[in-house]
C-alpha atoms as a PDB file:
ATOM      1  CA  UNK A   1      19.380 -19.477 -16.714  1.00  0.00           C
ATOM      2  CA  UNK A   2      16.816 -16.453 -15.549  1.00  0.00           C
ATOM      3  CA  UNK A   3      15.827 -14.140 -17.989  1.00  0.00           C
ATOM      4  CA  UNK A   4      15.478 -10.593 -17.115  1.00  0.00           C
ATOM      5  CA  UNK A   5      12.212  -9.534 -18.653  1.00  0.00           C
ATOM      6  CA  UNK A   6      11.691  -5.443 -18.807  1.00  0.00           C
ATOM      7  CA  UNK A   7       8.426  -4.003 -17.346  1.00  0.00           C
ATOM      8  CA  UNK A   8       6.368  -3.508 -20.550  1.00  0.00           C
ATOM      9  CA  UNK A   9       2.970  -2.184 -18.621  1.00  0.00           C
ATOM     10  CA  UNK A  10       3.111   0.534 -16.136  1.00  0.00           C
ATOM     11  CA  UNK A  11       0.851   2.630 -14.374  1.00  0.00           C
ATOM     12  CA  UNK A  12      -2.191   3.553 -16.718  1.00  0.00           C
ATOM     13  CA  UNK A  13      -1.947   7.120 -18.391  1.00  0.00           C
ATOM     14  CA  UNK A  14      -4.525   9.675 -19.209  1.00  0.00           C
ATOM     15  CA  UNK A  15      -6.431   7.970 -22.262  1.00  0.00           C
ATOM     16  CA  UNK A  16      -6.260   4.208 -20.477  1.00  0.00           C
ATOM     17  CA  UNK A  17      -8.134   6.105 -17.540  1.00  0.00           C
ATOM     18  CA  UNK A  18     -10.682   7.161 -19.198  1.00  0.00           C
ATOM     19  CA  UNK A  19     -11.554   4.016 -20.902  1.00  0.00           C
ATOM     20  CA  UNK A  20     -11.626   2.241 -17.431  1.00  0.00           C
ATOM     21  CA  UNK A  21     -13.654   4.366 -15.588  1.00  0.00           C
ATOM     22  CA  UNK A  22     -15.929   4.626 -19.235  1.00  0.00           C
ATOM     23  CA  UNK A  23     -16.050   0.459 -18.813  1.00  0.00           C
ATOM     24  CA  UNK A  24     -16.921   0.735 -15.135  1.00  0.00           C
ATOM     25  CA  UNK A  25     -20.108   3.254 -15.764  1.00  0.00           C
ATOM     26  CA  UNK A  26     -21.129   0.683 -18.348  1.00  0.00           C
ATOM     27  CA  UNK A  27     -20.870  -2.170 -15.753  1.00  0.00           C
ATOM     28  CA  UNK A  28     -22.090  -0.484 -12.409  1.00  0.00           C
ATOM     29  CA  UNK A  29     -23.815   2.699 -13.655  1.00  0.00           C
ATOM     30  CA  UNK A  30     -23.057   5.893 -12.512  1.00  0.00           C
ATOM     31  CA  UNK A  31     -24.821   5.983  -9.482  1.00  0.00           C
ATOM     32  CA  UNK A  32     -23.261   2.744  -7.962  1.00  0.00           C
ATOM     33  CA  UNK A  33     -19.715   3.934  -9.309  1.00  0.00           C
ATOM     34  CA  UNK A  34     -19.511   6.477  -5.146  1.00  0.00           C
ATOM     35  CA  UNK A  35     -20.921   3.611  -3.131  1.00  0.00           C
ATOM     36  CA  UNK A  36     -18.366   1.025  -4.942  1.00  0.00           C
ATOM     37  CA  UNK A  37     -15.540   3.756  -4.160  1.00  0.00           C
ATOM     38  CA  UNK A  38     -16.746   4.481  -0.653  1.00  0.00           C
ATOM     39  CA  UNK A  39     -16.776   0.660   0.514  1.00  0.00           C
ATOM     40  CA  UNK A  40     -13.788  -0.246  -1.443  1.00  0.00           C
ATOM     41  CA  UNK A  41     -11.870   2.732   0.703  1.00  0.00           C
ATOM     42  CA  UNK A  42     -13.469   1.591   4.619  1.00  0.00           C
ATOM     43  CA  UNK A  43     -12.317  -1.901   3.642  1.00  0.00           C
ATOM     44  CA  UNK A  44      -8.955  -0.633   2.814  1.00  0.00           C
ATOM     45  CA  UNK A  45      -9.061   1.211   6.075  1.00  0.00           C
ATOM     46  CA  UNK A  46     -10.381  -1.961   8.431  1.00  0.00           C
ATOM     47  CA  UNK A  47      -7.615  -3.818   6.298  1.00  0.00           C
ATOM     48  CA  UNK A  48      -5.212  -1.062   7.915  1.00  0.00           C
ATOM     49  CA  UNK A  49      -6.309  -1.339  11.308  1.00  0.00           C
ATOM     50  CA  UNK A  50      -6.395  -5.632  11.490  1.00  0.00           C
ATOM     51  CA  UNK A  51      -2.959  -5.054  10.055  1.00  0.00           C
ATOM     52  CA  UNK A  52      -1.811  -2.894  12.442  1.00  0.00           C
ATOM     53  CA  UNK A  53      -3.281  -4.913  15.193  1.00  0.00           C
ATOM     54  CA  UNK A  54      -2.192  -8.024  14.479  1.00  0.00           C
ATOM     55  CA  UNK A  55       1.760  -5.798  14.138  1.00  0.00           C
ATOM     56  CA  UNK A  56       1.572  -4.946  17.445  1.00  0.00           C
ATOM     57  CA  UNK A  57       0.584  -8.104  19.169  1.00  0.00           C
ATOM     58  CA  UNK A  58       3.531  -9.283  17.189  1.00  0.00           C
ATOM     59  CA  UNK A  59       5.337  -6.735  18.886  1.00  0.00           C
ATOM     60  CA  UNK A  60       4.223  -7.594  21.991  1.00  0.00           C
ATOM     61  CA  UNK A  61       4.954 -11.395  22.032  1.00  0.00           C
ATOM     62  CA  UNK A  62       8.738 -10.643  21.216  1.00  0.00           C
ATOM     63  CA  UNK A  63       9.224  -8.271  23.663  1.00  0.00           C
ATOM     64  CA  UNK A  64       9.724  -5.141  21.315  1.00  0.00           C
ATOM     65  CA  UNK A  65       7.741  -3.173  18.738  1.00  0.00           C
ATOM     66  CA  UNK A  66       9.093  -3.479  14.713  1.00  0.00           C
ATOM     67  CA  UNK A  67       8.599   0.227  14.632  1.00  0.00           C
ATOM     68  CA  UNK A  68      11.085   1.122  17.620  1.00  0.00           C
ATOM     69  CA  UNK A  69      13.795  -1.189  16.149  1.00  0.00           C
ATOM     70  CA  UNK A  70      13.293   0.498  12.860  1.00  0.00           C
ATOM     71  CA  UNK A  71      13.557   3.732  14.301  1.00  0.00           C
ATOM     72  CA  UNK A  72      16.907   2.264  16.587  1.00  0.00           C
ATOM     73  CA  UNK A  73      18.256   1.471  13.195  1.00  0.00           C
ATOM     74  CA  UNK A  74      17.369   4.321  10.672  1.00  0.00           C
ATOM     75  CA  UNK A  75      19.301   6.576  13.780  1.00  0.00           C
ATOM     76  CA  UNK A  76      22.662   4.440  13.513  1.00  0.00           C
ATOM     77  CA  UNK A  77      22.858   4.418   9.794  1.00  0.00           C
ATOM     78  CA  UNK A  78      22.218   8.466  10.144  1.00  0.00           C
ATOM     79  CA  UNK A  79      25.142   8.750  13.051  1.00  0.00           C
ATOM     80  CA  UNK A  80      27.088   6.353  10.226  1.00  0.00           C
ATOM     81  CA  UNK A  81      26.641   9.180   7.354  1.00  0.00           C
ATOM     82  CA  UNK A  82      27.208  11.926   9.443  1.00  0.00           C
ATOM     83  CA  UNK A  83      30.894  11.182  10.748  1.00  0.00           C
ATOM     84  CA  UNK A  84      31.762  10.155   6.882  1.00  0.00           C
END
């Protein structure tokens, strides 16, 4: 038998913020705190970008692109609402 457990944590409010970003001056100092920001965000963008590479030789291989059968779709269901 599963057990359906309630999400206890969620996102982290004002005063669980502060004492983050207070624990990460302590640990990187405040200096290093823009670099660690800055490189965390251009491997988040070439993250992106291999991502989206790797979606469109995907695409390519089967003949189609994900994003034009998504956009096929997302049209029927809207024709679909429209004549109820």
């Amino acid at each position: 038998m599963v057990a359906i457990v309630p999400l206890q944590f969620g996102i982290p409010g004002g005063m669980e913020l502060a004492v983050i970003l207070l624990i990460a001056i302590l640990l990187f100092g405040a200096n290093k705190i823009p670099q660690l920001a800055r490189s965390t965000g251009q491997a988040m963008g070439e993250f992106k970008r291999g991502r989206e590479e790797i979606e469109k030789e995907i695409g390519d291989l089967t003949g189609g692109s994900d994003s034009d059968s998504k956009k096929a779709d997302s049209k029927k269901d809207s024709k679909k609402d429209s004549k109820k």
